[in-house]
Protein backbone atom coordinates (compact mmCIF):
# COMPACT_ATOMS: atom_id res chain seq x y z
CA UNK A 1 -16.55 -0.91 21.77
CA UNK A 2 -19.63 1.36 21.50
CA UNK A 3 -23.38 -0.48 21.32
CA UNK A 4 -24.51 -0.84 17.83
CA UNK A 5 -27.39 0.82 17.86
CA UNK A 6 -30.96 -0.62 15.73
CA UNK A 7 -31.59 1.92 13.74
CA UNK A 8 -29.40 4.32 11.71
CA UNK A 9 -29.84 7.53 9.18
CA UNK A 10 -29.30 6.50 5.57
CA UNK A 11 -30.09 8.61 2.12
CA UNK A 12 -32.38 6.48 -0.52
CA UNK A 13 -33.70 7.51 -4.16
CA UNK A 14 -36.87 9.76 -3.22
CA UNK A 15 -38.35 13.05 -3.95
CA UNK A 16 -38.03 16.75 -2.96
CA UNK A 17 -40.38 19.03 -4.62
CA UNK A 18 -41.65 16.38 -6.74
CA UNK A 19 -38.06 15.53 -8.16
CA UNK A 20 -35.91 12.88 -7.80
CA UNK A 21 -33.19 13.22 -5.32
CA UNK A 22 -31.27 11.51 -2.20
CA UNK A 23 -33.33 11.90 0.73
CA UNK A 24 -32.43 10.88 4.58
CA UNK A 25 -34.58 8.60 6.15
CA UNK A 26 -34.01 6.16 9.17
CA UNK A 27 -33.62 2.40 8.53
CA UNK A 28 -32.21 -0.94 10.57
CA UNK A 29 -28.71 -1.18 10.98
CA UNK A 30 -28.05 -4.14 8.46
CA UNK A 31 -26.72 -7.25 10.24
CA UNK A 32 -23.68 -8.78 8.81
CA UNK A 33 -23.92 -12.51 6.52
CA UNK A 34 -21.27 -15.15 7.33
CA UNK A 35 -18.32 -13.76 5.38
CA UNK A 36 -19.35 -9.86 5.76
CA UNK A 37 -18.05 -7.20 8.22
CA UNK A 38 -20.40 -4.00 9.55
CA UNK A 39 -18.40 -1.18 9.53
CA UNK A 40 -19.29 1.99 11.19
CA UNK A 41 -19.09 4.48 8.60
CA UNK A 42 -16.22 7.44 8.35
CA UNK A 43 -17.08 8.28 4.75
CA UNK A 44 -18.38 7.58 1.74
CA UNK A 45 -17.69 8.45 -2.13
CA UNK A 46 -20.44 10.22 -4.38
CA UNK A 47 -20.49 7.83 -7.78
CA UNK A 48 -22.38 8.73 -11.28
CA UNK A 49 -24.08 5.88 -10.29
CA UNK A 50 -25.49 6.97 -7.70
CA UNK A 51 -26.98 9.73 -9.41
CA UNK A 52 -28.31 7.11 -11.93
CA UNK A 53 -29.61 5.62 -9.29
CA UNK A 54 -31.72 8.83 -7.78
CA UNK A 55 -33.17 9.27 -11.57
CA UNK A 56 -34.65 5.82 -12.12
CA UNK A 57 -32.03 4.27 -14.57
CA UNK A 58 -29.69 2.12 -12.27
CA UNK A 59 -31.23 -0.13 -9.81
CA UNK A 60 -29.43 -1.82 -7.25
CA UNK A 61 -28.54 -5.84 -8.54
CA UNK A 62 -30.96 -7.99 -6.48
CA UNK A 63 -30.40 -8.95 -2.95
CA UNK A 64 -28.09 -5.71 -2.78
CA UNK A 65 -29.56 -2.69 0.23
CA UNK A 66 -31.98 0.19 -1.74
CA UNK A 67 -29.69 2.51 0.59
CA UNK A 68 -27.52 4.43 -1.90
CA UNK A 69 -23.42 4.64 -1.87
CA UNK A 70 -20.95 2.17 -4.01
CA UNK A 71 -18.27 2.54 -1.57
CA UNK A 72 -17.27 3.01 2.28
CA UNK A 73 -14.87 3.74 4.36
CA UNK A 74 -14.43 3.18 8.44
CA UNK A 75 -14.08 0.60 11.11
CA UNK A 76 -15.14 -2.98 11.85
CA UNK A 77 -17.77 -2.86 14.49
CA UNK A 78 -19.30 -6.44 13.91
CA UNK A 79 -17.70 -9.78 11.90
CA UNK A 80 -19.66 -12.69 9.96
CA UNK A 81 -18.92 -16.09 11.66
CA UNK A 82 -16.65 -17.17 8.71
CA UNK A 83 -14.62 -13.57 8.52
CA UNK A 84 -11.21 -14.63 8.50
CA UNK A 85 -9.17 -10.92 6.79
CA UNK A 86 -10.67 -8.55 9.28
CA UNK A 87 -11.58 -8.17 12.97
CA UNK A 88 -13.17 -5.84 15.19
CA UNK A 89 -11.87 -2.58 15.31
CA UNK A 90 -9.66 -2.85 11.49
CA UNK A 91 -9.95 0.60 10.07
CA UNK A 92 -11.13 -0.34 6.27
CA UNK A 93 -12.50 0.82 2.92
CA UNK A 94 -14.66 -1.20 0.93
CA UNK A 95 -16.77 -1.51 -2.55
CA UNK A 96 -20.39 -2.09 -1.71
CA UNK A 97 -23.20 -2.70 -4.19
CA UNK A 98 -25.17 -0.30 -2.28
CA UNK A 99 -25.11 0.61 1.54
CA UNK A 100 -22.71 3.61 1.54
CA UNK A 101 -24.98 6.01 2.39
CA UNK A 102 -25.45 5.41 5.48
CA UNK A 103 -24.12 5.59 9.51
CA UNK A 104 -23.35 1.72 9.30
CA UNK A 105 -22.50 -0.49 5.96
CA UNK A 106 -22.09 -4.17 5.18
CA UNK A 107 -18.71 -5.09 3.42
CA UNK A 108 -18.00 -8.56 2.12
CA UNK A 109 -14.44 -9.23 3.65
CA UNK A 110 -13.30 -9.47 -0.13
CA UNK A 111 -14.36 -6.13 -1.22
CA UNK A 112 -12.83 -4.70 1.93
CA UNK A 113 -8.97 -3.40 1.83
CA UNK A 114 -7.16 -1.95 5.21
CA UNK A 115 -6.55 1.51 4.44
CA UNK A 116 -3.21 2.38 3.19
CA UNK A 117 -0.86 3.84 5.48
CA UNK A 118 -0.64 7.51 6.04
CA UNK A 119 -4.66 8.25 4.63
CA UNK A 120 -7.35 9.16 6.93
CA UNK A 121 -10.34 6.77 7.58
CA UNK A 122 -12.16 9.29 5.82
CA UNK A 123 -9.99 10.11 2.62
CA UNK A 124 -9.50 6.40 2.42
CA UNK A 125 -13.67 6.44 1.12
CA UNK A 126 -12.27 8.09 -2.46
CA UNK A 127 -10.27 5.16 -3.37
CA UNK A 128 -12.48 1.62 -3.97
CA UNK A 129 -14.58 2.63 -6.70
CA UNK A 130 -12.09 4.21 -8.33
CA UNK A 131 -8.83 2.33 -8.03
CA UNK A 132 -11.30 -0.97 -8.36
CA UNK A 133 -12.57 0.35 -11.66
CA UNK A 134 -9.28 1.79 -13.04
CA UNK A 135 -7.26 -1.89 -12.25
CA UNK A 136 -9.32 -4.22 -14.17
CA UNK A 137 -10.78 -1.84 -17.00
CA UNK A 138 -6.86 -0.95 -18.05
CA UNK A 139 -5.07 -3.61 -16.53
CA UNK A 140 -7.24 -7.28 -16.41
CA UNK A 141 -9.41 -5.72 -19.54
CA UNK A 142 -6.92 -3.45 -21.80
CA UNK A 143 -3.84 -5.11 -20.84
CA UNK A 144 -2.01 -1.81 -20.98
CA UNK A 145 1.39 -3.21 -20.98
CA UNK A 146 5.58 -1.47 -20.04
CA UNK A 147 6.18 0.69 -22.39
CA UNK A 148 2.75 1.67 -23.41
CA UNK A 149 0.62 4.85 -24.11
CA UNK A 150 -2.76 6.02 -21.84
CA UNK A 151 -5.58 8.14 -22.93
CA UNK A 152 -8.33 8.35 -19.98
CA UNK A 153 -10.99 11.05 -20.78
CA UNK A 154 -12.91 12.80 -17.81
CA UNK A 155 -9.18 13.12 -16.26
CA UNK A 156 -10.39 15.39 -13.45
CA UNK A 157 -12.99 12.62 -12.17
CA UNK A 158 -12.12 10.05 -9.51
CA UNK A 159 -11.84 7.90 -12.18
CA UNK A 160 -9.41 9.99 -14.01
CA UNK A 161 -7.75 11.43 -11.06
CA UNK A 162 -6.82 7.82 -10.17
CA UNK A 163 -5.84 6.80 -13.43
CA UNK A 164 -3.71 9.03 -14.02
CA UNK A 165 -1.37 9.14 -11.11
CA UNK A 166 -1.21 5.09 -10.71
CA UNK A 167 -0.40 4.43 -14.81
CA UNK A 168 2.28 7.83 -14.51
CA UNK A 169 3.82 6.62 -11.38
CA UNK A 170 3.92 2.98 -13.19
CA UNK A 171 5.92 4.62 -15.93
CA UNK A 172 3.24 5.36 -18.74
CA UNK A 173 2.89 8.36 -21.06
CA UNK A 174 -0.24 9.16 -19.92
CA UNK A 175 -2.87 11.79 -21.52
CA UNK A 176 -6.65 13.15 -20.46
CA UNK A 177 -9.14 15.37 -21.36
CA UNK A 178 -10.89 17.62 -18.82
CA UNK A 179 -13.26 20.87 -19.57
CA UNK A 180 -11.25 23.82 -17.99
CA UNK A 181 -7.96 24.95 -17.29
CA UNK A 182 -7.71 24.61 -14.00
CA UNK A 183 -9.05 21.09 -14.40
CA UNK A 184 -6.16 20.56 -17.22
CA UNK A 185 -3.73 21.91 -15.15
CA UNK A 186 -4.28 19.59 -11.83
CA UNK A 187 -4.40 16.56 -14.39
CA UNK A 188 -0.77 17.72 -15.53
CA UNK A 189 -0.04 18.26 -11.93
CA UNK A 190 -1.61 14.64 -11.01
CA UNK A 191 1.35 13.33 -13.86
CA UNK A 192 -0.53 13.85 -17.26
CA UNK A 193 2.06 14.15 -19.87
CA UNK A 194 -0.58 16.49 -21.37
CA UNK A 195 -3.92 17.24 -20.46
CA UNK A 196 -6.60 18.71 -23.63
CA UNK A 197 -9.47 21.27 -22.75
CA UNK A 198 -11.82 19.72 -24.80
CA UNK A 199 -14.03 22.99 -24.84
CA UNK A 200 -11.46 24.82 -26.79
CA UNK A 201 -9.13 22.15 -28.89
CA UNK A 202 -9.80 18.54 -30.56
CA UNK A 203 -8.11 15.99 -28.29
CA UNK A 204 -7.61 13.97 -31.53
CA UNK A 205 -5.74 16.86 -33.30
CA UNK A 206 -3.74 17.46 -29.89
CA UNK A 207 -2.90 13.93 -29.01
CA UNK A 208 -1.85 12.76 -32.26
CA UNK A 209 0.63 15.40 -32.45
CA UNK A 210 2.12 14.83 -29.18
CA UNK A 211 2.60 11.01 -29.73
CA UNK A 212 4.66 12.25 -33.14
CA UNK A 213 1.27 10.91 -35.55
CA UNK A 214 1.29 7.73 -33.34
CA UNK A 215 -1.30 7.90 -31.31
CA UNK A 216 -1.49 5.81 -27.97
CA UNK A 217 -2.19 2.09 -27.51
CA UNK A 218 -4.83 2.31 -24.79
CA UNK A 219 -8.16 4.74 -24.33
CA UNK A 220 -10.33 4.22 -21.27
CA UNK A 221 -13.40 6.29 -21.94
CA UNK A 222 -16.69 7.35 -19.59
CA UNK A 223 -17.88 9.50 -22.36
CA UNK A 224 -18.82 7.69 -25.71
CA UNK A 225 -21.00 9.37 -27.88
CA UNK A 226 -19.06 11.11 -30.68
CA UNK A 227 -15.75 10.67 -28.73
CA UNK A 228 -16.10 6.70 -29.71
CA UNK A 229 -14.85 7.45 -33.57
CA UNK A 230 -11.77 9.87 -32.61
CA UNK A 231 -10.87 6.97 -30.34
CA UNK A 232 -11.01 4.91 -33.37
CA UNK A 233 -8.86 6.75 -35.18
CA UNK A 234 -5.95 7.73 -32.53
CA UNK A 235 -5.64 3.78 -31.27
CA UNK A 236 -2.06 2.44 -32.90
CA UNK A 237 -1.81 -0.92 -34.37
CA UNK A 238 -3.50 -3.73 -31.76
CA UNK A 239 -5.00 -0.90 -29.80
CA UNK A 240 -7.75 -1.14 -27.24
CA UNK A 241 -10.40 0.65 -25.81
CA UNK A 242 -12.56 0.20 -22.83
CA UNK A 243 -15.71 2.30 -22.07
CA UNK A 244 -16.74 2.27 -18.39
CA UNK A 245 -19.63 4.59 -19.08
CA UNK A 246 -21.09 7.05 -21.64
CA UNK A 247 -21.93 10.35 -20.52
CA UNK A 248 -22.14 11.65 -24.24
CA UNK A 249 -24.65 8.46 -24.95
CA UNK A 250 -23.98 4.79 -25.98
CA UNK A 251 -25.65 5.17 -29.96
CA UNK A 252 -22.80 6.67 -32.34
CA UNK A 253 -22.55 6.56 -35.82
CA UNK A 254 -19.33 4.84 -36.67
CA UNK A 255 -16.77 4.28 -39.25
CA UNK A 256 -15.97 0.40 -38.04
CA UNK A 257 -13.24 -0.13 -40.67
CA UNK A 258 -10.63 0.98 -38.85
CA UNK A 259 -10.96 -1.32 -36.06
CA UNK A 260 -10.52 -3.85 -38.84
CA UNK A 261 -7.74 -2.64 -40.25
CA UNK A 262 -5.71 -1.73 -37.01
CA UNK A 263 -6.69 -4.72 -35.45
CA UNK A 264 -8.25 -2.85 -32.21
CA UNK A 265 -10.53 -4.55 -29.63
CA UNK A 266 -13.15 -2.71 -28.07
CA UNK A 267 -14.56 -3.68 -24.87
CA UNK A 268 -16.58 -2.53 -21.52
CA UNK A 269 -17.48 -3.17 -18.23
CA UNK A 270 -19.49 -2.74 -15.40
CA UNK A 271 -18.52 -3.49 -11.54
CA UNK A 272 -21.55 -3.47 -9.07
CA UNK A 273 -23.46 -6.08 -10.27
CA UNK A 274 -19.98 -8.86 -10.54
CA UNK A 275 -20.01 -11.60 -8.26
CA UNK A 276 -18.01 -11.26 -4.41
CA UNK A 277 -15.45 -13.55 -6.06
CA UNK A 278 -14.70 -11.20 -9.27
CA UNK A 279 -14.29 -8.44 -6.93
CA UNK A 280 -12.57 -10.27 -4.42
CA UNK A 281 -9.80 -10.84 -7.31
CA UNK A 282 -9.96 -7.27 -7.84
CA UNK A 283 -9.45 -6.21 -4.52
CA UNK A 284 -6.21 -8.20 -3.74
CA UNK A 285 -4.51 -7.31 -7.22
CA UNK A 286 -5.61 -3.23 -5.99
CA UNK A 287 -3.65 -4.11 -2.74
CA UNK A 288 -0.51 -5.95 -4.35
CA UNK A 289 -0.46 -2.94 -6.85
CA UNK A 290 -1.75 0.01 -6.17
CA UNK A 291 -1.77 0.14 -2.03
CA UNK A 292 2.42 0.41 -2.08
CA UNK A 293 1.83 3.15 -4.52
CA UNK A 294 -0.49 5.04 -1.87
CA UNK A 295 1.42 4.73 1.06
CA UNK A 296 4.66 5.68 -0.64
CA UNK A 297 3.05 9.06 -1.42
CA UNK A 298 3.01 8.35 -5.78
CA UNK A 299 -0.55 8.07 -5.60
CA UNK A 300 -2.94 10.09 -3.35
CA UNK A 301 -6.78 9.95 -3.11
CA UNK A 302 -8.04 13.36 -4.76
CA UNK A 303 -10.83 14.66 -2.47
CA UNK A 304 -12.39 18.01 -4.00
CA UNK A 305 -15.15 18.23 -1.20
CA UNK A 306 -16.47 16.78 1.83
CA UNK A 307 -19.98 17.01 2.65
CA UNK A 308 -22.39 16.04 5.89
CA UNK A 309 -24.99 13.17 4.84
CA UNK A 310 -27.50 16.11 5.89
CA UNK A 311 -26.44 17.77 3.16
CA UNK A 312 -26.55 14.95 0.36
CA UNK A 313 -29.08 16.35 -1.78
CA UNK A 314 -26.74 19.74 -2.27
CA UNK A 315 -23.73 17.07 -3.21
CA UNK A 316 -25.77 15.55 -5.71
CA UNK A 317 -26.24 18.76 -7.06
CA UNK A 318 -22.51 19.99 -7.23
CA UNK A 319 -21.69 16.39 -8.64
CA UNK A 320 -24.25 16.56 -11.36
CA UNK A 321 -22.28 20.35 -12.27
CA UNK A 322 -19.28 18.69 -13.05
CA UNK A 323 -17.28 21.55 -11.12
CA UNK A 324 -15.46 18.83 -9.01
CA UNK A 325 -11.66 17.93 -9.27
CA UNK A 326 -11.37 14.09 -7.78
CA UNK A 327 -14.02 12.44 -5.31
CA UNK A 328 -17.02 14.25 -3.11
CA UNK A 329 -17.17 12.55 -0.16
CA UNK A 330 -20.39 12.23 2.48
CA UNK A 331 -19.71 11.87 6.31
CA UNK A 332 -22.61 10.80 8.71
């Protein structure tokens, strides 16, 4: 095994040119706690977060590094003296409250996964935030259930590009929205029944005709904004919806009397700030699940881009342009 070295490159929330943006500086190599593992890093995934986090508006939960990155992949280099899943020299992928960004990360053991069989160390960094996020929004939150009908907006994000190929390949009708054609057609090619370019046709008007008048039992939703009352109105009878995020803004005016009279529940989430527990819960439900989906070849991570960490302010950029189909990754 190499030497761990003391110090390490990492990208933090700074400045270039007087604006906010990731910037590389060199820190300590963090040292494991008792039940953590350090992994040397093969990748990490970009996160809206993360841009959030640049900008001023999502600072990491206390006790958590200042080092940017919500998730990591690569091998076990150094164990915690209670570390019982992992060892020295597991290839892994992990969900981090902050660390990614950098040559080396701390993992808690229950946040980390092996990676599935037949995906690279460094593909492996597009799938914790987002299979993590997609299980327990639609599954432990929206209790999408056999039988039953998906809407995920933003279908061409990790998020989406996730969601999409684990509900399809679970046996859901699944639909998206995404703002281009070619983004529409890799949704449909990712195993959206239909996939709406919201730029040129009302997803309402779309959906409700392709679910007969219907409309679908679940929505997950990282828009909000004026999307929140067509959501309203296309949930069926005991529907649910679940907003991980709202890139059109959290403040809508709404119509709430449908929610009354269909009976829907409306809820939300956030991930990086739960407890190791919560995720650790996560995590193994993800493996049970999703993993034999992965290595069977249903579901593959969706990696639009791969940049060096010398290069993270320019990924920043292309991630804040919205051009991106599935995950940009960072190598060291």
């Amino acid at each position: 095994m190499n030497t761990i070295p003391a110090k390490m490159k990492a990208a933090v929330a700074g400045k270039i040119d007087g604006r906010p943006a990731p910037v590389i500086t060199e820190i300590d190599v963090p040292q494991p706690g008792p039940e953590d593992v350090l992994i040397k890093v093969a990748a990490t995934g970009l996160n809206r977060g993360d841009l959030m986090q640049v900008a001023g508006f999502y600072p990491p939960p206390p006790g958590a590094p200042q080092t940017l990155g919500l998730e990591a992949s690569g091998t076990v280099v150094a164990t915690g003296a209670h570390v019982t899943r992992h060892k020295v020299g597991d290839v892994v992928c992990g969900l981090v409250a902050g660390g990614g960004y950098a040559e080396f990360c701390v993992v808690h053991e229950d946040s980390a996964l092996p990676v599935p069989k037949g995906v690279s160390a460094v593909d492996a960094a597009a799938l914790p935030e987002a299979h993590f996020t997609v299980w327990t929004n639609v599954v432990d939150r929206a209790r999408l259930k056999a039988g039953e009908t998906l809407l995920v907006h933003g279908g061409s994000s990790g998020i989406g590009t996730a969601a999409i190929q684990v509900f399809a390949a679970r046996g859901h009708r699944v639909f998206t929205t995404a703002g281009s054609a070619d983004k529409c057609a890799a949704c449909e090619r990712l195993g959206a029944a239909r996939a709406v370019n919201y730029r040129e046709a009302d997803f309402e008007e779309v959906i409700r005709a392709e679910t007969g008048g219907a409309g679908v039992d679940v929505i997950l939703d990282m828009v909000g904004g004026d999307y929140i009352g067509k959501n309203f109105n296309l949930l069926k009878l005991e529907g649910r919806l679940v907003n991980i995020a709202f890139q059109n803004g959290a403040q809508a005016t709404l119509n709430l009397l449908p929610m009354m009279l269909k009976r829907l529940t409306i809820t939300g989430s956030t991930l990086r700030a739960r407890s190791h527990a919560e995720k650790g819960e996560i995590a193994r439900s993800v493996q049970a699940h999703v993993w034999p989906l992965i290595e069977s070849g249903r579901v593959k991570p969706v990696v639009d881009s791969v940049f060096a960490m010398a290069d993270v302010a320019a990924a920043h950029v292309k991630m804040a342009g919205s051009s991106h189909i599935g995950k940009i990754l960072l190598t060291p």
